[in-house]
N, C-alpha and C. Protein backbone atom coordinates (compact mmCIF):
# COMPACT_ATOMS: atom_id res chain seq x y z
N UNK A 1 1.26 -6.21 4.50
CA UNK A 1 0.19 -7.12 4.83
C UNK A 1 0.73 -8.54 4.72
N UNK A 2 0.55 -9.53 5.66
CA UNK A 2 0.75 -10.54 5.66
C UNK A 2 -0.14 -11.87 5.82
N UNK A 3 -0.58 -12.21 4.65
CA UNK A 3 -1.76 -12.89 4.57
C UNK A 3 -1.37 -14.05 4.64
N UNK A 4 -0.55 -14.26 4.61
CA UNK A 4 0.30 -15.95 4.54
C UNK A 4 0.06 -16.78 5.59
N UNK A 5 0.59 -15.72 6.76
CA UNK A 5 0.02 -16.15 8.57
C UNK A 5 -1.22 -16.43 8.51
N UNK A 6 -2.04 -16.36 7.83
CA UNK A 6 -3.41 -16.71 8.32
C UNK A 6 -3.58 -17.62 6.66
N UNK A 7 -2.98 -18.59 6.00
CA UNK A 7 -3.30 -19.25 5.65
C UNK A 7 -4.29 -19.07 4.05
N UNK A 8 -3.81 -17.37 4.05
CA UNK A 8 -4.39 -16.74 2.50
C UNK A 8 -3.02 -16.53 1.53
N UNK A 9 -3.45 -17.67 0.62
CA UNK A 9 -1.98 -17.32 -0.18
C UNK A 9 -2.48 -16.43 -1.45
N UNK A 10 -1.84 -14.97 -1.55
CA UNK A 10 -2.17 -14.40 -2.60
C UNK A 10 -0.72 -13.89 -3.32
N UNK A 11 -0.77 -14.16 -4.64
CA UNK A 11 0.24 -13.31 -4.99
C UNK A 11 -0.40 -12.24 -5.73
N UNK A 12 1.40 -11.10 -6.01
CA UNK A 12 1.82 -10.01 -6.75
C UNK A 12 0.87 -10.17 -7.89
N UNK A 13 0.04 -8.97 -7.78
CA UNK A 13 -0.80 -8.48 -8.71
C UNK A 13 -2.49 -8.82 -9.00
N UNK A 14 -3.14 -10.09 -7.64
CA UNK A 14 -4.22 -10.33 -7.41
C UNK A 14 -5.08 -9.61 -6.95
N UNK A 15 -4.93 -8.76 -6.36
CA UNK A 15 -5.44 -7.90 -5.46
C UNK A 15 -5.48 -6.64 -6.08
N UNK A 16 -5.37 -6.74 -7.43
CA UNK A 16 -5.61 -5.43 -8.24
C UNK A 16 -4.48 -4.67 -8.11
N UNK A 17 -3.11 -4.50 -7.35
CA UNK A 17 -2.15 -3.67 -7.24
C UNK A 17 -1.26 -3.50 -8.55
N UNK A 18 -0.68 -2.37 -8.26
CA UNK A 18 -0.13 -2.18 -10.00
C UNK A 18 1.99 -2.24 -9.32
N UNK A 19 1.89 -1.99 -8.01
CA UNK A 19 3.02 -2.30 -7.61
C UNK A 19 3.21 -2.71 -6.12
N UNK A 20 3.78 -3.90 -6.21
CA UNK A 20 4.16 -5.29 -4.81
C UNK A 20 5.11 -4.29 -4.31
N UNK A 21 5.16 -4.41 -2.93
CA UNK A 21 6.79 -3.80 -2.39
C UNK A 21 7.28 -4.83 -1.24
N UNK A 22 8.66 -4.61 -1.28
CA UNK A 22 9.16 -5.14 0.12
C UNK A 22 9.80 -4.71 1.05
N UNK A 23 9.72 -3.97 2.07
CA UNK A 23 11.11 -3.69 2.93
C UNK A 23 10.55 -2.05 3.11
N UNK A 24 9.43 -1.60 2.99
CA UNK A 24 8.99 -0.33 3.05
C UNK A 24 7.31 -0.82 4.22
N UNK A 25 7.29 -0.24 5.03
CA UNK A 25 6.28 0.17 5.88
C UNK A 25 5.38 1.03 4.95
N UNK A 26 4.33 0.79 3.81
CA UNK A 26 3.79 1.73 3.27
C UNK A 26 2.34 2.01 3.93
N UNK A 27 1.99 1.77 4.88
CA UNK A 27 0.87 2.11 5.22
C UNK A 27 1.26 3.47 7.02
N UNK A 28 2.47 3.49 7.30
CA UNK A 28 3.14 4.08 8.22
C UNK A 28 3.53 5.50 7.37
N UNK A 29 3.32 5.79 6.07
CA UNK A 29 4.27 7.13 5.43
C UNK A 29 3.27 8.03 5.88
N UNK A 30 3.40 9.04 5.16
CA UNK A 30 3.05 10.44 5.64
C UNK A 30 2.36 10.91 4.61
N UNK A 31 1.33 11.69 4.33
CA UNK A 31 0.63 12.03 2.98
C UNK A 31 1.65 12.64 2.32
N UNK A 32 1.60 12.15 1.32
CA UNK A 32 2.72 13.51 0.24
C UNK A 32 4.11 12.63 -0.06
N UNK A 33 4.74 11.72 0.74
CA UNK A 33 5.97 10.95 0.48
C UNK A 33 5.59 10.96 -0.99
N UNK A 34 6.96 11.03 -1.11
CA UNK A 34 7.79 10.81 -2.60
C UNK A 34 8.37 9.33 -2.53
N UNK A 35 8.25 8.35 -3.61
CA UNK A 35 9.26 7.16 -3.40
C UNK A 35 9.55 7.07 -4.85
N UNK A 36 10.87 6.85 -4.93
CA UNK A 36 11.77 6.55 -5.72
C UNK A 36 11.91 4.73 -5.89
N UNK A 37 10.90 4.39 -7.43
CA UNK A 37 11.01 3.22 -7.59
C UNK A 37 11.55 3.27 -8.75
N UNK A 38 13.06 2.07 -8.58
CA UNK A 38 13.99 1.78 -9.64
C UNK A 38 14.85 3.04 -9.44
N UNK A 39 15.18 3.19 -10.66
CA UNK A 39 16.31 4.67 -10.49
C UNK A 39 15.40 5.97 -11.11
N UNK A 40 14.37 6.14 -11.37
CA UNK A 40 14.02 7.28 -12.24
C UNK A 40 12.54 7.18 -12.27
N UNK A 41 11.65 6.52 -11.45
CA UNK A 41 10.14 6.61 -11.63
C UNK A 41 10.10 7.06 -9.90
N UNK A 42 8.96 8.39 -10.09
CA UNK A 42 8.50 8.85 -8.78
C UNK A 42 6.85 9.07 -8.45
N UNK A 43 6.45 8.33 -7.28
CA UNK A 43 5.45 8.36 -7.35
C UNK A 43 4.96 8.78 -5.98
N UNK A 44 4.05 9.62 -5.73
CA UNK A 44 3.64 10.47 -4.65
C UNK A 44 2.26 9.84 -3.74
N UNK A 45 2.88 9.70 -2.66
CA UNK A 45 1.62 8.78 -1.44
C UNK A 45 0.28 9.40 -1.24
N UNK A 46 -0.80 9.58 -1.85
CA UNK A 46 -2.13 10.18 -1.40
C UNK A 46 -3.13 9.65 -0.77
N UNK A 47 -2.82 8.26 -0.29
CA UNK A 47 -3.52 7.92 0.72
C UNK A 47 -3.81 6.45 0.66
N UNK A 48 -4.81 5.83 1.84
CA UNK A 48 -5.23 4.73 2.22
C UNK A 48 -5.94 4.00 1.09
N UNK A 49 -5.19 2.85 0.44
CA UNK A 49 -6.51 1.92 -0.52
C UNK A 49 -7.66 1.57 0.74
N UNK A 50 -8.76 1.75 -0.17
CA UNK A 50 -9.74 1.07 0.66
C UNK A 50 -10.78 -0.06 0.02
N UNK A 51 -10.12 -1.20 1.05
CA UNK A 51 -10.43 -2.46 0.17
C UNK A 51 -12.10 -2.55 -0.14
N UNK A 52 -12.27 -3.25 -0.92
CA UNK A 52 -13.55 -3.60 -1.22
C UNK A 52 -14.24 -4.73 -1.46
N UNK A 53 -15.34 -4.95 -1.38
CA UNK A 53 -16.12 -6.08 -1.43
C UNK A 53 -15.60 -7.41 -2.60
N UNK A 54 -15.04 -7.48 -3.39
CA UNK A 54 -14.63 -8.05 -4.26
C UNK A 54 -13.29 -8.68 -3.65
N UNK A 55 -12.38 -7.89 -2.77
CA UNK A 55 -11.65 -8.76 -2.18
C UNK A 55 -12.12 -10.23 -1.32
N UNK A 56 -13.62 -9.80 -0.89
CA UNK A 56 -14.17 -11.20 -0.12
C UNK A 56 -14.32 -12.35 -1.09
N UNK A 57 -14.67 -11.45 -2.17
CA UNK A 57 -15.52 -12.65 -3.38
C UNK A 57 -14.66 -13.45 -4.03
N UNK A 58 -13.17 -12.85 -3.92
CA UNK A 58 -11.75 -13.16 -4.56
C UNK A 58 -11.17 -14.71 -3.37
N UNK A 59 -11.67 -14.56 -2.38
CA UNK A 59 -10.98 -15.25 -1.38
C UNK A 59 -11.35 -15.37 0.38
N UNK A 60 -12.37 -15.98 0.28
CA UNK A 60 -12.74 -15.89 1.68
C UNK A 60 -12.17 -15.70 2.55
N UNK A 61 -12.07 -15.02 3.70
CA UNK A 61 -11.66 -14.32 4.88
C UNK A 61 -10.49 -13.11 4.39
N UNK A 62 -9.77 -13.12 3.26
CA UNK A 62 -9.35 -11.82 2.70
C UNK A 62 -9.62 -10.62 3.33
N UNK A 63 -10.58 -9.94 3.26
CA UNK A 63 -11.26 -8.77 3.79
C UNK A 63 -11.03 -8.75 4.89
N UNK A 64 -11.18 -9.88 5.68
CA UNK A 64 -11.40 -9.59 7.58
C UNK A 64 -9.75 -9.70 7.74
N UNK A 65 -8.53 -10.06 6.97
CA UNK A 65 -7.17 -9.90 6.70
C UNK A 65 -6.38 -8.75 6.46
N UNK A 66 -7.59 -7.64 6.09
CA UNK A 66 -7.11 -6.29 5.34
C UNK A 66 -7.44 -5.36 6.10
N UNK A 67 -8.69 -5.99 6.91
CA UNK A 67 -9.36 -4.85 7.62
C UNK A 67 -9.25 -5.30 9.38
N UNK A 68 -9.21 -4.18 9.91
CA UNK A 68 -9.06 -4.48 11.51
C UNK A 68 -9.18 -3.46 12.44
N UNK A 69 -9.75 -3.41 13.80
CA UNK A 69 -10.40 -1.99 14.62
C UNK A 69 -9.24 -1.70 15.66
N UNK A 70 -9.07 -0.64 15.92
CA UNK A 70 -7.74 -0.16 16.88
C UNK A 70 -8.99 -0.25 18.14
N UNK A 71 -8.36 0.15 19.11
CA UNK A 71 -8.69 -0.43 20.45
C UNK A 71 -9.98 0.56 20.65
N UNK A 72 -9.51 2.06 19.92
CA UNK A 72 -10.97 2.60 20.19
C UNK A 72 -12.08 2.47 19.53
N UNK A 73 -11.68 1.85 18.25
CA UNK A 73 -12.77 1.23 17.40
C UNK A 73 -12.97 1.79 16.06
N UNK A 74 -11.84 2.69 15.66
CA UNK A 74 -11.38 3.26 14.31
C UNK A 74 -11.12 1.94 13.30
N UNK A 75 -11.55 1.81 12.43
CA UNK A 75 -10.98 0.39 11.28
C UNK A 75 -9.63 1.19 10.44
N UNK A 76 -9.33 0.25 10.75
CA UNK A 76 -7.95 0.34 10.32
C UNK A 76 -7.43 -0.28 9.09
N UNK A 77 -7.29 0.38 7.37
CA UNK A 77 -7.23 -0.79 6.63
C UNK A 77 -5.67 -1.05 6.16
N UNK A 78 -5.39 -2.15 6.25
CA UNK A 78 -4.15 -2.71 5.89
C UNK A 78 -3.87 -3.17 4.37
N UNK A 79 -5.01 -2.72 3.21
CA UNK A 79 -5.09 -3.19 1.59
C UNK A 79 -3.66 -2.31 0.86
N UNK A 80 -2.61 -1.36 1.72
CA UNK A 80 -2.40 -0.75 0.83
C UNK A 80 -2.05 0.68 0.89
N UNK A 81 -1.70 1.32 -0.19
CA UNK A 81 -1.43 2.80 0.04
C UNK A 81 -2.03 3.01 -1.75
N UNK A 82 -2.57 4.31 -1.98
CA UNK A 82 -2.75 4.81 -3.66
C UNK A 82 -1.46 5.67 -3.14
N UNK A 83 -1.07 6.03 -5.06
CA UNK A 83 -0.26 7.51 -5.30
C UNK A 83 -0.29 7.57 -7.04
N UNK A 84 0.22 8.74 -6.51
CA UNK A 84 -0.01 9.31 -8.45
C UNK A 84 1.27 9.59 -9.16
N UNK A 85 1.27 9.24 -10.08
CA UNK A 85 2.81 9.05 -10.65
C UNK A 85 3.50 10.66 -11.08
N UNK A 86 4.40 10.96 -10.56
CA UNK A 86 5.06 12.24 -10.84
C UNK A 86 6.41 12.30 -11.58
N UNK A 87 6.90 11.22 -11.54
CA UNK A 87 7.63 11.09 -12.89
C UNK A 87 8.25 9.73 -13.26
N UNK A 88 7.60 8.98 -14.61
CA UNK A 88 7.82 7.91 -15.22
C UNK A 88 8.97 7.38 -15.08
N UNK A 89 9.11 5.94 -15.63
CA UNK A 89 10.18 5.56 -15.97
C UNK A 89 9.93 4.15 -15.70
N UNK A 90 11.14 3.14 -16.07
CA UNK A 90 10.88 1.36 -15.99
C UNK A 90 11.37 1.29 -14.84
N UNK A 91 10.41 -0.10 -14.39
CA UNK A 91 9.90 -0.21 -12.96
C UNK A 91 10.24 -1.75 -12.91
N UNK A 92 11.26 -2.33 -12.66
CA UNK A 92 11.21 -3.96 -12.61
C UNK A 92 11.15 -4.59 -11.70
N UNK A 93 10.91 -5.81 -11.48
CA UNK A 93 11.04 -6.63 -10.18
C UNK A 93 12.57 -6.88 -9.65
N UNK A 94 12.23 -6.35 -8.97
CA UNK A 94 13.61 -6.36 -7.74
C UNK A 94 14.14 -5.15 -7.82
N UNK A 95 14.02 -4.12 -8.18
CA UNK A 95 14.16 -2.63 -8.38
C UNK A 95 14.64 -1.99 -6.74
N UNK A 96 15.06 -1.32 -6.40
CA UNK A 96 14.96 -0.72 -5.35
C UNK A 96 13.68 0.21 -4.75
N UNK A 97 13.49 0.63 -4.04
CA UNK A 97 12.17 1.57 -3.36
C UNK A 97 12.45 2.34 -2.12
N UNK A 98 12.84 3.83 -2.62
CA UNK A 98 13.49 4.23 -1.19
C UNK A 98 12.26 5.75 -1.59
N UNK A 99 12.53 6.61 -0.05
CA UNK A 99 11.79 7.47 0.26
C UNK A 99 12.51 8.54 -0.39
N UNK A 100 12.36 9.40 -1.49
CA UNK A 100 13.02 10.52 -2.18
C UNK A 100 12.84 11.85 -1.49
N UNK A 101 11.51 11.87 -0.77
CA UNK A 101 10.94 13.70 -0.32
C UNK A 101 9.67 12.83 0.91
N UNK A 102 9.87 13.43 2.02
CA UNK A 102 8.83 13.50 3.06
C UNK A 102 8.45 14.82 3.52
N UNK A 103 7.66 15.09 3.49
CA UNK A 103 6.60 16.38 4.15
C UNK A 103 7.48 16.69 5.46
N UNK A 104 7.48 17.83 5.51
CA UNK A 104 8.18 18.25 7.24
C UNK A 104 6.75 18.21 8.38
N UNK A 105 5.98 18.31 7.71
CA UNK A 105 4.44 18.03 8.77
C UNK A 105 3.82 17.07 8.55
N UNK A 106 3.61 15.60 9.59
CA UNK A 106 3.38 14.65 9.33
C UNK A 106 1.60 14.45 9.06
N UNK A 107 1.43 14.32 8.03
CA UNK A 107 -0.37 14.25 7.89
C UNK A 107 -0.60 12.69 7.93
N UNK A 108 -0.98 11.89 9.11
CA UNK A 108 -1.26 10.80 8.56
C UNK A 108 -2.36 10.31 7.12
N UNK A 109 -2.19 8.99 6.66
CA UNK A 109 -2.70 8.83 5.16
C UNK A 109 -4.08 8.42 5.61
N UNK A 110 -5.41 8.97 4.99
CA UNK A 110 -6.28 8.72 4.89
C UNK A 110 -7.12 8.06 3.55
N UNK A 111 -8.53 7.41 3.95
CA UNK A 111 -8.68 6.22 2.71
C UNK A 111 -9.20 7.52 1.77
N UNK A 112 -8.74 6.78 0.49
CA UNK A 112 -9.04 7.47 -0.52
C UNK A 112 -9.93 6.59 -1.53
């Protein structure tokens, strides 16, 4: 998400997220991805954050930044991905973030 272009400056960790990324397409994975953050913490993709009203209250036009309709008129939200941690470990800034395990059947991610 790139809120900057439109003149919303938010940083790492406003938006309620428990982890910033860079250089990963996380709203493009597949239900079930595995990602390998740092060397030894794994955490499993279960789906679409779905932003909420408090993002407006946080920062005007935010929301209409997160959220957006594909041509047939599906909303499309851009807040994010959830996952559930499958195995611990220290997690620092500037860590690496690569894809460990992808599903052989692509389920796109739905909001959770």
């Amino acid at each position: 998400m790139d809120v900057l272009n439109l003149g919303l400056a938010v940083t790492p960790g406003q938006m309620g997220e428990n982890i910033t990324t860079r250089g990963i397409h996380l709203l493009s994975l597949n239900m079930g991805t595995r990602l390998r953050l740092g060397s030894d913490a794994i955490v499993e993709v279960t789906g679409l954050r779905n932003p909420c009203a408090q993002i407006k209250a946080f920062k005007p036009g935010l929301l209409a930044a997160v959220l957006e309709r594909s041509p047939e008129g599906c909303l499309i939200r851009k807040a994010g991905v959830m996952a559930v941690v499958l195995q611990g470990g220290v997690v620092k800034a500037g860590d690496d973030i690569e894809v460990a395990h992808e599903p052989p059947e692509f389920k796109p991610l739905q909001p959770v």
